[in-house]
Protein backbone atom coordinates (compact mmCIF):
# COMPACT_ATOMS: atom_id res chain seq x y z
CA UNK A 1 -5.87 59.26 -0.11
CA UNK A 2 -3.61 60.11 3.39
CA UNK A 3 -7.66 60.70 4.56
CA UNK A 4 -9.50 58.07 3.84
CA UNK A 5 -6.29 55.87 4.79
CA UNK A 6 -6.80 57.30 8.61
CA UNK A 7 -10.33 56.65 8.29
CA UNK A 8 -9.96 53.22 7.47
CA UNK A 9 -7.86 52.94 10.18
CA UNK A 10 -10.03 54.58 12.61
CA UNK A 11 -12.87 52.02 11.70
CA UNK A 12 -10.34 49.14 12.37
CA UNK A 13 -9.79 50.66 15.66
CA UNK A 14 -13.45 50.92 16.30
CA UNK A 15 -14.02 47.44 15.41
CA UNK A 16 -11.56 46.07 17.68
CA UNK A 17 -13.08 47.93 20.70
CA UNK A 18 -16.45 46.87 19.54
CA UNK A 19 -15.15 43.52 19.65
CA UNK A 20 -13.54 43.65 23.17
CA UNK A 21 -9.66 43.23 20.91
CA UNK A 22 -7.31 44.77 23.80
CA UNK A 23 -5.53 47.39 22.14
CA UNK A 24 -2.78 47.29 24.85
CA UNK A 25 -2.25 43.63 25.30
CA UNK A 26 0.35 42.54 22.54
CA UNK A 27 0.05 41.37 18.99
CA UNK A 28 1.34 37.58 20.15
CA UNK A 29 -1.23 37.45 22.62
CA UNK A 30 -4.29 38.52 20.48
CA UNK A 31 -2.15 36.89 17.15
CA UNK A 32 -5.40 35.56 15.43
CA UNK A 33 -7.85 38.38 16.26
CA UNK A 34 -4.93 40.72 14.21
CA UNK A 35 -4.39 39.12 11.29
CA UNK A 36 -8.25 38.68 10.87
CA UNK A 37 -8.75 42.12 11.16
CA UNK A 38 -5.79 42.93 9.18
CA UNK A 39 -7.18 40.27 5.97
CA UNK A 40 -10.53 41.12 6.44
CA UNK A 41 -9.59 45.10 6.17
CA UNK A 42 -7.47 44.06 3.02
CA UNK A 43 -10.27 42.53 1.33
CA UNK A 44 -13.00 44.83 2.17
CA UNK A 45 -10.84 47.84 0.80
CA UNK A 46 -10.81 46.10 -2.20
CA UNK A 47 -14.09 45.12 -2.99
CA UNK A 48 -15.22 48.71 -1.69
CA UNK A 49 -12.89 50.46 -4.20
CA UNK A 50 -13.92 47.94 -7.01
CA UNK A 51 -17.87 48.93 -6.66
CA UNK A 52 -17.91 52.20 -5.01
CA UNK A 53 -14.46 54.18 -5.38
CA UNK A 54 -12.79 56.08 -2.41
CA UNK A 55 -16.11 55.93 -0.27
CA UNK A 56 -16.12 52.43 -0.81
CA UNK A 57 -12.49 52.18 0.07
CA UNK A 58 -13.53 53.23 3.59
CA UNK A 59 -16.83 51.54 4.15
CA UNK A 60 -15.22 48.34 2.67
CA UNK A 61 -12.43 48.41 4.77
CA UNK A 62 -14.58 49.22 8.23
CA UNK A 63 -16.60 46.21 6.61
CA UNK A 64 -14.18 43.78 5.69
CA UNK A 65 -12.40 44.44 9.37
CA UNK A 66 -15.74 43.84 11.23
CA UNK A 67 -15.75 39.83 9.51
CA UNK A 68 -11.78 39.55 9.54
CA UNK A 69 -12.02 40.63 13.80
CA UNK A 70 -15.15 38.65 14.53
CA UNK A 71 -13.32 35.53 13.04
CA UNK A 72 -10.12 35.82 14.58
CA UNK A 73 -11.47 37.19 18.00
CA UNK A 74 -13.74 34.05 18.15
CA UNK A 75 -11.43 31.59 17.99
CA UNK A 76 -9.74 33.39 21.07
CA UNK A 77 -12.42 33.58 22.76
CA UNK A 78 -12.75 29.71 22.45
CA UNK A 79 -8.84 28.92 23.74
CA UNK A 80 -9.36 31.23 26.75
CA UNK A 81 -12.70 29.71 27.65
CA UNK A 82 -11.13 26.44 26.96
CA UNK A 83 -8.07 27.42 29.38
CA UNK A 84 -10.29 28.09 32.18
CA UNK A 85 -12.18 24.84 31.84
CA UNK A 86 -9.47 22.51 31.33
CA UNK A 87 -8.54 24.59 34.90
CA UNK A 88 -11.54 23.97 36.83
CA UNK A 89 -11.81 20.54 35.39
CA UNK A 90 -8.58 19.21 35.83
CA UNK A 91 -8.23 18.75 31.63
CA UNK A 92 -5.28 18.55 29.83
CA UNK A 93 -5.70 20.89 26.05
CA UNK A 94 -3.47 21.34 23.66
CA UNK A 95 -3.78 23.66 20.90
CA UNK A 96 -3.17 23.87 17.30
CA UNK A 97 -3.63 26.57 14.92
CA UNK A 98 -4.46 25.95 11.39
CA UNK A 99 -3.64 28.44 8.69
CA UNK A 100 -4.27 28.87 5.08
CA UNK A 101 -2.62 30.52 1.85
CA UNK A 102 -4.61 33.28 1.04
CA UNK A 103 -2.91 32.95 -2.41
CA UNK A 104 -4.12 29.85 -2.97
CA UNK A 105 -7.08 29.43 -5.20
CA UNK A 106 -8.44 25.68 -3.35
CA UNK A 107 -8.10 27.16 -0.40
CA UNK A 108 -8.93 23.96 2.33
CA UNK A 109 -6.67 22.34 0.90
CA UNK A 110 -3.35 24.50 1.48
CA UNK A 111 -3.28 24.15 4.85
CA UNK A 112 -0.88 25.02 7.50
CA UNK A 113 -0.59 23.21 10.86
CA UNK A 114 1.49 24.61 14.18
CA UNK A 115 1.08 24.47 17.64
CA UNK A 116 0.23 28.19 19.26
CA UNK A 117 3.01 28.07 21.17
CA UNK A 118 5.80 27.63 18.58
CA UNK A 119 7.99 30.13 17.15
CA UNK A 120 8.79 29.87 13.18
CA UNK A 121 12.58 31.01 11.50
CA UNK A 122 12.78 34.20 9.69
CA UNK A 123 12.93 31.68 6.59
CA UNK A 124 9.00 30.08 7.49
CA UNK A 125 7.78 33.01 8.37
CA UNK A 126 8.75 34.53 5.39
CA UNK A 127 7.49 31.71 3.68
CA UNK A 128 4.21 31.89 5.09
CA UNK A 129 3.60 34.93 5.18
CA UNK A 130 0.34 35.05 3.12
CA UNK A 131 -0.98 32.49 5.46
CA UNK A 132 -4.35 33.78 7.55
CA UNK A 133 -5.21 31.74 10.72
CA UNK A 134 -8.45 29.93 9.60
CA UNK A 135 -9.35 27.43 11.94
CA UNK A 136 -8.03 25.81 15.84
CA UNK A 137 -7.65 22.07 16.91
CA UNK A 138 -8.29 21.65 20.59
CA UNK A 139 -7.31 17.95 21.71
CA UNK A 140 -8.57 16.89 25.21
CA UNK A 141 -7.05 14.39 27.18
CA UNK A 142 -7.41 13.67 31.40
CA UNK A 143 -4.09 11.98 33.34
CA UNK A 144 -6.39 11.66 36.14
CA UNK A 145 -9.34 9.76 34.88
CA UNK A 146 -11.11 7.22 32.45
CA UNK A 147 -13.41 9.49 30.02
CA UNK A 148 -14.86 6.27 28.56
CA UNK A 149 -15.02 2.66 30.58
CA UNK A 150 -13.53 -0.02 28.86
CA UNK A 151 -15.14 -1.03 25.11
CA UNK A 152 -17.57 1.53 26.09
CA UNK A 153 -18.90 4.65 23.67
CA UNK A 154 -20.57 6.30 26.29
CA UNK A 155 -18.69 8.70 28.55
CA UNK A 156 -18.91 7.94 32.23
CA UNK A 157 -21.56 10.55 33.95
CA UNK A 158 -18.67 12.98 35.37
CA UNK A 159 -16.91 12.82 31.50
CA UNK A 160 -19.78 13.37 30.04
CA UNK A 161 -20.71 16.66 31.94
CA UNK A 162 -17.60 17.76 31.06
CA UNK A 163 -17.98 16.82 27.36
CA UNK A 164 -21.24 19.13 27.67
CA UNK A 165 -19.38 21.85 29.11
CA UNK A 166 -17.11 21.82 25.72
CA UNK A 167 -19.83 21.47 23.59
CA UNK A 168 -21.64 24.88 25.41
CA UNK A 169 -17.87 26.73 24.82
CA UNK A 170 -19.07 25.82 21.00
CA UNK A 171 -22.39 26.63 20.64
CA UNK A 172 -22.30 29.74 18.96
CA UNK A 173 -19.72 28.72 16.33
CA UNK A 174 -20.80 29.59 12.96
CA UNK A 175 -17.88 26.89 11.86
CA UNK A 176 -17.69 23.38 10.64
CA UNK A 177 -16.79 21.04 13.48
CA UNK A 178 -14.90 17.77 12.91
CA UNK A 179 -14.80 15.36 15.88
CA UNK A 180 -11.63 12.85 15.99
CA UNK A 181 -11.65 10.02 18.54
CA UNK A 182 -7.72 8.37 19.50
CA UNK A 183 -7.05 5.37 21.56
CA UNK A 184 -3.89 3.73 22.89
CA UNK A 185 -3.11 0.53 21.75
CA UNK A 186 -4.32 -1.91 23.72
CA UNK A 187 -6.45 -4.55 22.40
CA UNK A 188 -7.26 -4.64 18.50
CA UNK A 189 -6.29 -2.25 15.74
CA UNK A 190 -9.61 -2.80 13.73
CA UNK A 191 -11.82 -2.88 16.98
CA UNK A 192 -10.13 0.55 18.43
CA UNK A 193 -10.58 2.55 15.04
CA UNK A 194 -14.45 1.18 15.03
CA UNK A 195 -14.63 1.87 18.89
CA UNK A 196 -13.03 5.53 18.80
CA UNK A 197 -15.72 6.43 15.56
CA UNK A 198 -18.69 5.34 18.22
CA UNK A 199 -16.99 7.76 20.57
CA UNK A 200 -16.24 10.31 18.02
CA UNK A 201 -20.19 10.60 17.24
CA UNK A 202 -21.58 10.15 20.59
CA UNK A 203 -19.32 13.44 21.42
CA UNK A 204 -20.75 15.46 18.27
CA UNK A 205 -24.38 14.16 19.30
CA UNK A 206 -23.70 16.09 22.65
CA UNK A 207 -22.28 19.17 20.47
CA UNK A 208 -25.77 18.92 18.34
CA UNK A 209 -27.75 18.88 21.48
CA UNK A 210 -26.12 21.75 22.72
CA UNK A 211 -27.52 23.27 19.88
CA UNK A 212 -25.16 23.26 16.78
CA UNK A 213 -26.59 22.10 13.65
CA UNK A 214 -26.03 18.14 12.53
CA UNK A 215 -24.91 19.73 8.96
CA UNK A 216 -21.78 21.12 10.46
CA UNK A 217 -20.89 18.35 12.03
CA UNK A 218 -18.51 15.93 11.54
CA UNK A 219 -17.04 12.89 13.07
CA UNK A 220 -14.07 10.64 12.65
CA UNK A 221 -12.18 7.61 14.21
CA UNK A 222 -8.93 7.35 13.89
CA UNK A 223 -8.39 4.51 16.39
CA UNK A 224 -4.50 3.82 17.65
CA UNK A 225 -3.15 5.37 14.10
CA UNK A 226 -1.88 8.75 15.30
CA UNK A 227 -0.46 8.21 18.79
CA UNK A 228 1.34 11.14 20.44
CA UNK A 229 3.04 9.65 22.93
CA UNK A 230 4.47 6.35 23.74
CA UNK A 231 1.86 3.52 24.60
CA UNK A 232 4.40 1.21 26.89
CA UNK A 233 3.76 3.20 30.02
CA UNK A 234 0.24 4.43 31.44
CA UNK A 235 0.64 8.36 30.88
CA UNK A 236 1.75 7.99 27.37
CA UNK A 237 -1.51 5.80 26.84
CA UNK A 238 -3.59 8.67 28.34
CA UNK A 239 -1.83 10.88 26.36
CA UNK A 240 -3.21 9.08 23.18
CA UNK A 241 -6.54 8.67 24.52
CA UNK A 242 -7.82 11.51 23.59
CA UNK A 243 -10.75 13.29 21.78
CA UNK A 244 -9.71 15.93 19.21
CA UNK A 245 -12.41 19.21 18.25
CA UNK A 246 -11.36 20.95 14.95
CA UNK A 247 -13.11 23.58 13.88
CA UNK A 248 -12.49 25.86 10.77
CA UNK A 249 -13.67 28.22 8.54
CA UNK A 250 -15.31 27.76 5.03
CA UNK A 251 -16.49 24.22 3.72
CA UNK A 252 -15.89 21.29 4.55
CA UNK A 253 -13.16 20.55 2.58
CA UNK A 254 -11.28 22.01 4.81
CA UNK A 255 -12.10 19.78 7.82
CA UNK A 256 -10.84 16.72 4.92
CA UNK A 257 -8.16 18.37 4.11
CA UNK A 258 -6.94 18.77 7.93
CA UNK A 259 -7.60 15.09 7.94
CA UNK A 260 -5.52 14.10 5.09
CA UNK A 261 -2.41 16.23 6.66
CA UNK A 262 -3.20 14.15 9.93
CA UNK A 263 -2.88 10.79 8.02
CA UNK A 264 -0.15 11.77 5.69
CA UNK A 265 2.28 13.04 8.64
CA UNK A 266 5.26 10.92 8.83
CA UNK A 267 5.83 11.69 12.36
CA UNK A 268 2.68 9.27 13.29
CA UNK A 269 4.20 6.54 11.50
CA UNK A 270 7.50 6.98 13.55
CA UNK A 271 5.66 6.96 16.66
CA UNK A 272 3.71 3.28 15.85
CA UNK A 273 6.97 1.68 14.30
CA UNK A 274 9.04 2.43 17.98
CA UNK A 275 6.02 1.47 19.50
CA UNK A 276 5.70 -1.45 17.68
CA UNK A 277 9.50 -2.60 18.32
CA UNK A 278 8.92 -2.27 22.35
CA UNK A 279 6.19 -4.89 22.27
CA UNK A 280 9.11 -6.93 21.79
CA UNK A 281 12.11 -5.26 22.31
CA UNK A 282 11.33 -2.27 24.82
CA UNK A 283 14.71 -1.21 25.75
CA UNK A 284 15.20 -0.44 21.96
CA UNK A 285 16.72 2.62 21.83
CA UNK A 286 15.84 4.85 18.00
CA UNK A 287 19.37 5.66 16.63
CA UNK A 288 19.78 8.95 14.87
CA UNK A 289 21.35 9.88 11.56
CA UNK A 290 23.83 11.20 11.35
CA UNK A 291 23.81 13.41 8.52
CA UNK A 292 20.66 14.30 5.92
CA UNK A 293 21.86 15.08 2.59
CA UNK A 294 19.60 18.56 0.85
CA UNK A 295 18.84 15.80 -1.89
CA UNK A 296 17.60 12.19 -2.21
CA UNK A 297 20.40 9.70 -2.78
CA UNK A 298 20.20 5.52 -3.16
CA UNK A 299 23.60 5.03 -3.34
CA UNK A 300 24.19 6.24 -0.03
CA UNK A 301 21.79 5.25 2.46
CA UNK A 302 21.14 6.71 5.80
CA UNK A 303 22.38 3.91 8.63
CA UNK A 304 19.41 1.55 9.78
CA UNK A 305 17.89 3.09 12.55
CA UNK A 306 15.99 -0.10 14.22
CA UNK A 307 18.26 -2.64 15.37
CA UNK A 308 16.83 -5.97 15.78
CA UNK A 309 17.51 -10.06 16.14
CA UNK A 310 15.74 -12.45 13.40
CA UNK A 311 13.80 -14.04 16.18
CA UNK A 312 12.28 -10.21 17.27
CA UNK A 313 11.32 -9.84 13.44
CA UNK A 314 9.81 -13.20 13.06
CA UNK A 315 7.31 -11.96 16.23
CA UNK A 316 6.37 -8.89 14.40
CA UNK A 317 5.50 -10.02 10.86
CA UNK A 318 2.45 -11.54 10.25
CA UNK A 319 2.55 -15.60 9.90
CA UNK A 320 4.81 -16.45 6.82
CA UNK A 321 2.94 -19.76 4.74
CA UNK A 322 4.12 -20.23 1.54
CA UNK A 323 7.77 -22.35 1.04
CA UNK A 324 7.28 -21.38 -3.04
CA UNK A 325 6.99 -18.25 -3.56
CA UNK A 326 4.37 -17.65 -6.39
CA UNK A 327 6.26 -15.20 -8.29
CA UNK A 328 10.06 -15.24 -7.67
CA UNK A 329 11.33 -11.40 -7.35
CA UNK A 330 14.76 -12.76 -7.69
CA UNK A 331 15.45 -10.55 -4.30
CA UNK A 332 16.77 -11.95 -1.42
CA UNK A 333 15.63 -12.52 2.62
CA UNK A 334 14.81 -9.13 4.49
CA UNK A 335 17.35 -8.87 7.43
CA UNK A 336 17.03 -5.21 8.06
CA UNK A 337 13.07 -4.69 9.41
CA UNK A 338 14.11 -0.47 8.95
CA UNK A 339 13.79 1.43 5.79
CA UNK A 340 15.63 4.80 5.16
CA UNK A 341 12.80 5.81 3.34
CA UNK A 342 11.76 8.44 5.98
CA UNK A 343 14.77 10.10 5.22
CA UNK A 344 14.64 10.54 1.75
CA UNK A 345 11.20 11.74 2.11
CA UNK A 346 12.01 14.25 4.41
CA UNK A 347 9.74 16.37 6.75
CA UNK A 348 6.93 18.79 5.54
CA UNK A 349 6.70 21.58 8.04
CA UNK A 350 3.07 22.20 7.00
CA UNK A 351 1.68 18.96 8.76
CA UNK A 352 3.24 20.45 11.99
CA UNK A 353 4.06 18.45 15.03
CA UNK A 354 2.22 20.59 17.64
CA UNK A 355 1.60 17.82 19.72
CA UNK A 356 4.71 16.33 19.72
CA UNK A 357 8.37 17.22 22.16
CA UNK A 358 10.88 19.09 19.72
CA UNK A 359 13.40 16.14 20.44
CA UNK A 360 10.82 13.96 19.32
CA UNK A 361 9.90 15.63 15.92
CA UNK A 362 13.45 14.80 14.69
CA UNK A 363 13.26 11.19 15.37
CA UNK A 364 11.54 10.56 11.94
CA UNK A 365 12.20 6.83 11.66
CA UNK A 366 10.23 3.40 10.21
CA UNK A 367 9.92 -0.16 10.13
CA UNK A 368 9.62 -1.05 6.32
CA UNK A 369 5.90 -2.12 5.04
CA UNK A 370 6.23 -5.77 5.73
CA UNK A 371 7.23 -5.42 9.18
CA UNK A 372 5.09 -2.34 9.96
CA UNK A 373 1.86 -3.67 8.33
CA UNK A 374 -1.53 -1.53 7.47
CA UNK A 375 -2.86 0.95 9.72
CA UNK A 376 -6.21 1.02 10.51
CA UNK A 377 -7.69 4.15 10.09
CA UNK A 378 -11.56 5.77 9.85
CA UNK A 379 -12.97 8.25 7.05
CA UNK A 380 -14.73 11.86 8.24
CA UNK A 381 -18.22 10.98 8.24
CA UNK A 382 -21.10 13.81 8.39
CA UNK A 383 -23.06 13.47 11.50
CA UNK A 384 -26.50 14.33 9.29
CA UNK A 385 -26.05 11.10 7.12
CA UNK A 386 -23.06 8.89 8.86
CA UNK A 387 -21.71 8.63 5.87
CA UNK A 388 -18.29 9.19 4.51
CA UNK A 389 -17.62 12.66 3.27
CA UNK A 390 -15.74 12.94 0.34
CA UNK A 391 -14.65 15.18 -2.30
CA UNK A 392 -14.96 14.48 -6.23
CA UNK A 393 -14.05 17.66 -7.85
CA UNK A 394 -10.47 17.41 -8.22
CA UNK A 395 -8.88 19.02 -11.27
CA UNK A 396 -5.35 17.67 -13.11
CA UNK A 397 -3.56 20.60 -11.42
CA UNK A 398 -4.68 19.45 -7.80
CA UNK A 399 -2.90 16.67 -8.37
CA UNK A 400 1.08 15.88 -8.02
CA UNK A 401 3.00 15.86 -11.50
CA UNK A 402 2.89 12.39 -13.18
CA UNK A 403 0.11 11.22 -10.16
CA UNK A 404 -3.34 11.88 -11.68
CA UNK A 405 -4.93 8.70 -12.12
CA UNK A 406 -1.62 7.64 -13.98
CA UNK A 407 0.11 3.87 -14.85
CA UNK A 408 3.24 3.07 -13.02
CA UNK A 409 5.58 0.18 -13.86
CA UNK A 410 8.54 -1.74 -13.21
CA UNK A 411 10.54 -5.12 -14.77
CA UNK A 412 11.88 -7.01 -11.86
CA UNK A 413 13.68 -10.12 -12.61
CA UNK A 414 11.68 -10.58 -15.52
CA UNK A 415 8.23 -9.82 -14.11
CA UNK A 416 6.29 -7.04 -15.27
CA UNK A 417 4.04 -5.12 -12.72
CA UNK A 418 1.91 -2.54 -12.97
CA UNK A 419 0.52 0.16 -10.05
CA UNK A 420 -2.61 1.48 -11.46
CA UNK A 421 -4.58 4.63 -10.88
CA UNK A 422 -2.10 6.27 -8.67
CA UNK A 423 -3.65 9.14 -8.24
CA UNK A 424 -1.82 11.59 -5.45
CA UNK A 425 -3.44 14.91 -4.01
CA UNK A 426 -0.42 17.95 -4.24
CA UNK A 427 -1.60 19.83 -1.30
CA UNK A 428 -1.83 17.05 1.37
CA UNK A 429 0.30 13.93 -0.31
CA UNK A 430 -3.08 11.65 0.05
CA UNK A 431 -3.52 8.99 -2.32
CA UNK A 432 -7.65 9.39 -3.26
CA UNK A 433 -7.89 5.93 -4.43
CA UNK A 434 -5.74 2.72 -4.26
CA UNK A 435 -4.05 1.21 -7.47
CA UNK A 436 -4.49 -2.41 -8.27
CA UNK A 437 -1.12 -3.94 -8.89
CA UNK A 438 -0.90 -6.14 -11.66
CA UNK A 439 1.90 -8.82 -12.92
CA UNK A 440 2.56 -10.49 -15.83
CA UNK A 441 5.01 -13.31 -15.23
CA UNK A 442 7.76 -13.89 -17.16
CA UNK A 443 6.84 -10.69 -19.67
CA UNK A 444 7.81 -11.11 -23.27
CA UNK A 445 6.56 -7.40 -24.06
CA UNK A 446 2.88 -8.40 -25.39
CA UNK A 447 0.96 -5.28 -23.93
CA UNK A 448 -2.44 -7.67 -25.17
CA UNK A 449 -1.54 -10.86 -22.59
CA UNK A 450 -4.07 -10.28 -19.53
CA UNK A 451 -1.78 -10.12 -16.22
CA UNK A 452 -1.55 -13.20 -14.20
CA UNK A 453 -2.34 -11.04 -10.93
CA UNK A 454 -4.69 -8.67 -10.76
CA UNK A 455 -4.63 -7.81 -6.86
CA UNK A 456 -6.17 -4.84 -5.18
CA UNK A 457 -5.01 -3.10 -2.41
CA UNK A 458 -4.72 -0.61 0.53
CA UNK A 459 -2.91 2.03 0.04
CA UNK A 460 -1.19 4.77 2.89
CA UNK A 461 1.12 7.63 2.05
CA UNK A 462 3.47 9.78 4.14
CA UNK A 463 4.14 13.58 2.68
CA UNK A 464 7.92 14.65 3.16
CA UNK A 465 9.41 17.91 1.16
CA UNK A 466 11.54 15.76 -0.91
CA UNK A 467 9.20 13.24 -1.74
CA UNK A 468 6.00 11.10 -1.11
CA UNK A 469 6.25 7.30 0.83
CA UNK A 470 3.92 5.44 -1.38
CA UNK A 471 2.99 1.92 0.61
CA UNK A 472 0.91 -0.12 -1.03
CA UNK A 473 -0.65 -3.37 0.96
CA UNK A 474 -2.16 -6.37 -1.35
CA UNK A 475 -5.44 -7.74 0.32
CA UNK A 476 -5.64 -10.78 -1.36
CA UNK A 477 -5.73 -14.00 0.83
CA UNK A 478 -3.18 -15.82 -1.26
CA UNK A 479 -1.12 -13.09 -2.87
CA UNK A 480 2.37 -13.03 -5.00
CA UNK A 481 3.61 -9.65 -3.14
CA UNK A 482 2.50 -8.39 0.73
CA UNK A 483 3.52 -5.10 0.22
CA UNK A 484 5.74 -1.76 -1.55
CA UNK A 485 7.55 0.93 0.08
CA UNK A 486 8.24 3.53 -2.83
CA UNK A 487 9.63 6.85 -2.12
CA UNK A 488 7.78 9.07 -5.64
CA UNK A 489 9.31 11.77 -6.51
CA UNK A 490 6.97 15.45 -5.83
CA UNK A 491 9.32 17.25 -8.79
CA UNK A 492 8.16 16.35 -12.74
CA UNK A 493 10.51 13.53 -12.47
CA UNK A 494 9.21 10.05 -13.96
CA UNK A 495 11.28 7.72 -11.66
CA UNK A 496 10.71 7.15 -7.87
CA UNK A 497 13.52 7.55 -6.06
CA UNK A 498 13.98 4.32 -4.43
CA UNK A 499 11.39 1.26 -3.47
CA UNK A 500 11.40 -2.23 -2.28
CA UNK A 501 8.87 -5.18 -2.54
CA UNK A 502 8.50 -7.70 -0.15
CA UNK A 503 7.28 -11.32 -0.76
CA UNK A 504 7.06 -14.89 0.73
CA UNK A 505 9.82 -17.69 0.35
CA UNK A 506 11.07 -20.44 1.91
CA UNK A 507 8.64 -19.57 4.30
CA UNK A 508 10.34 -16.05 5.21
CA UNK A 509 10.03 -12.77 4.02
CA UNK A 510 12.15 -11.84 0.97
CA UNK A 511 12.76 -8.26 -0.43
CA UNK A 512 13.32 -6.84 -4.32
CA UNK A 513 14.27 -3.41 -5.69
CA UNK A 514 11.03 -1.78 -6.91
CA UNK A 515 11.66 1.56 -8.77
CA UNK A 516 8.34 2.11 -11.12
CA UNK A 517 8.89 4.66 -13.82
CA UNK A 518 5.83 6.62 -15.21
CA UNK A 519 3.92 4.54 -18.44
């Protein structure tokens, strides 16, 4: 056993030098080359001793080390190429690694996301420690000129040159590629998400012509929805302008499930809210909690983070029409344009905030739904079809306890209304399709009466480790409710934790307690 343990390790060693791994340099600096050798090794010895005994112990393990070091060694290859170009081409590149559980049966969907330059607590990296680096984000951005001219999707000639210089860095990857475009926020929310997808697929056109297939390609626009820095000053705008390459290994999926952690990070809606309040307030300065308590409580709420006048509120909200409102809530007129609902949710350190300060990541705070309003954000579309790419193969157990295409309802002030399918992906908090919220006015308990609304809606979530922000947006024209902020429990329990509806009277916005309990 002692032998064919030294041989094994002898063939790792060989691989590495075969694949130019620097023995000397240190684990940190060669981090994902290791652990693929190390998995890969792992899993060969496995399968070696499962179909050929000892021998196959040793040629399994020299196997499996050969795939596990030719994954991990070319996605360092890529950052150090990368380095030197953002160098000699005056880039700015940050990277992010992705990881998954190898314990985890749906693999692209357990994802882990960290900047490369972070260091994790005993406690995380105990708790991931059956996570494998899989995949690396590399997000391009220039402080010292315009990639794209204004309303443009072409690059300008000296971007795009660059863009093909990326693209070459690529060309050998065996992995899937997803393409993300970002803008600031100038101009319009629906015309930057539909401008930054034409950008996001002229870039992966340029990746196909430098000779990766149009099968593994993917692209995506996710507009002004996931700024990373400030957009009331010109660097933090060329900050968010920015075009993001993902690539990782295995399906797919995984590039969707990377996507879904993107939308479903609560640090993104922080950033629009403040962003939102300096467009009319810009001195506003976030306050922080105080204190977070280990478990959700309503009955003592964290401090409003967002102060503002009634006049500032009035500018954000969309125009307010209706002087009856169409079904009284019984609540009364929204002062406070904050929710603590950010708090109670928590932060999931698997979403990662690699591209954000440290100082920054703790400065989780919101405007509520009404005030906020939808964000506008693109699905991954395959570059083959231009299409949406989706998956339909969810089982019950992928999705969160008591959200699998379940009925969730609520009697407030004699009104009976019902969120239905809410159906809630565990690994990444993403809602997969968007309930239609139905009242009955004035219920009497007759389950056969047809509801008086039947509205359908958008629907966003934000993934915390306490619980799940569930904000659902009617889209009717002439609609009872505008929105619902409900923090859902992620446990087995059948009660969310705390919620609020908003509504129109006396030509304001009014706000109700809305806790649904699972039908």
């Amino acid at each position: 056993m002692t032998s064919n343990l030294k041989s094994i390790s002898l063939a790792v060693a060989g691989v590495l030098s075969l694949s130019s791994c620097a023995i000397t340099q240190s684990v940190e600096n060669n981090k994902e080359t290791v652990i693929g050798c190390a998995i890969g090794t792992g899993l060969g010895v496995l399968i070696g001793n499962y179909l050929g005994g000892k021998e196959g112990m040793l040629y399994g393990g020299a196997a499996g080390a050969a795939i596990g070091c030719t994954v991990g060694y070319d996605f360092q290859q890529k950052r150090e190429a990368l380095e030197q170009l953002a160098k000699t081409e005056n880039l700015d590149i940050q990277f992010t690694s992705i990881s998954a559980s190898k314990a985890s049966e749906e693999q692209q969907s357990s994802l882990l996301i960290s900047s490369t330059e972070q260091t994790m607590s005993k406690e995380d990296s105990d708790k991931y420690a059956n996570y494998q680096v899989v995949g690396m984000a590399a997000t391009v951005s220039s402080n010292s000129e315009v990639m794209f001219a204004s309303g443009s999707s072409e690059a300008t000639p000296k971007a795009k040159q660059k863009f093909q210089k990326l693209a070459a860095i690529y060309k050998d990857s065996k992995q899937n590629i997803l393409i993300t475009g970002h803008t600031d926020a100038s101009g319009g929310e629906a015309l930057n998400q539909e401008l930054s997808e034409a950008r996001a697929r002229y870039v992966a056109t340029l990746f196909n012509q430098a000779g990766i297939p149009t099968e593994r390609l993917f692209f995506q626009g996710a507009g002004e929805s996931q700024p990373v820095a400030a957009n009331s000053d010109d660097s933090g705008k060329a900050k968010n302008r920015r075009v993001e390459i993902v690539e990782i290994d295995g399906k797919p999926d995984q590039l969707l499930a990377y996507s879904y952690k993107q939308k479903t990070n609560l640090s993104y809606l922080s950033r629009r809210s403040q962003d939102k309040v300096a467009t009319v307030k810009p001195t506003q300065v976030v306050k922080q909690p105080t204190t977070q308590s280990s478990k959700p409580s309503i009955s003592t709420p964290e401090p409003a983070q967002i102060q503002m006048t009634q006049s500032e509120i009035v500018k954000l909200l969309e125009p307010v029409k209706l002087q009856k409102a169409l079904v009284d809530f019984g609540g009364k007129k929204m002062l406070d344009p904050s929710t603590n609902f950010t708090q109670l949710v928590g932060v999931k350190k698997e979403s990662g905030f690699a591209l954000f300060s440290k100082a920054y990541a703790s400065e989780v705070s919101s405007l509520n739904c009404a005030v906020e309003g939808p964000r506008v954000t693109g699905d991954v579309k395959s570059l083959t079809t231009g299409e949406s790419y989706n998956r339909n193969d969810y089982n019950t157990a992928d999705y969160l306890p008591g959200m699998n295409g379940t009925v969730w309802v609520n009697k407030v002030n004699g009104h009976y209304i019902g969120l239905t399918p809410v159906a809630v992906i565990k690994d990444t908090g993403t809602a997969v399709s968007a309930p239609k919220v139905n009242i009955w006015k004035n219920y009497k308990g007759s389950s056969k009466d047809a509801p008086n609304y039947q509205l359908t809606s958008h629907v966003e979530t934000y993934y915390g480790d306490k619980g799940l922000l569930y904000r659902v947006f009617t889209t009717e024209k002439d609609s009872p409710v505008r929105c619902m902020d409900v923090v859902m429990p992620i446990d087995r329990s059948a009660t969310a934790i705390a919620g609020k509806l908003y509504y129109e009277k006396n030509k304001t916005v009014y706000e109700a307690d809305f806790e649904p309990k699972l039908l």
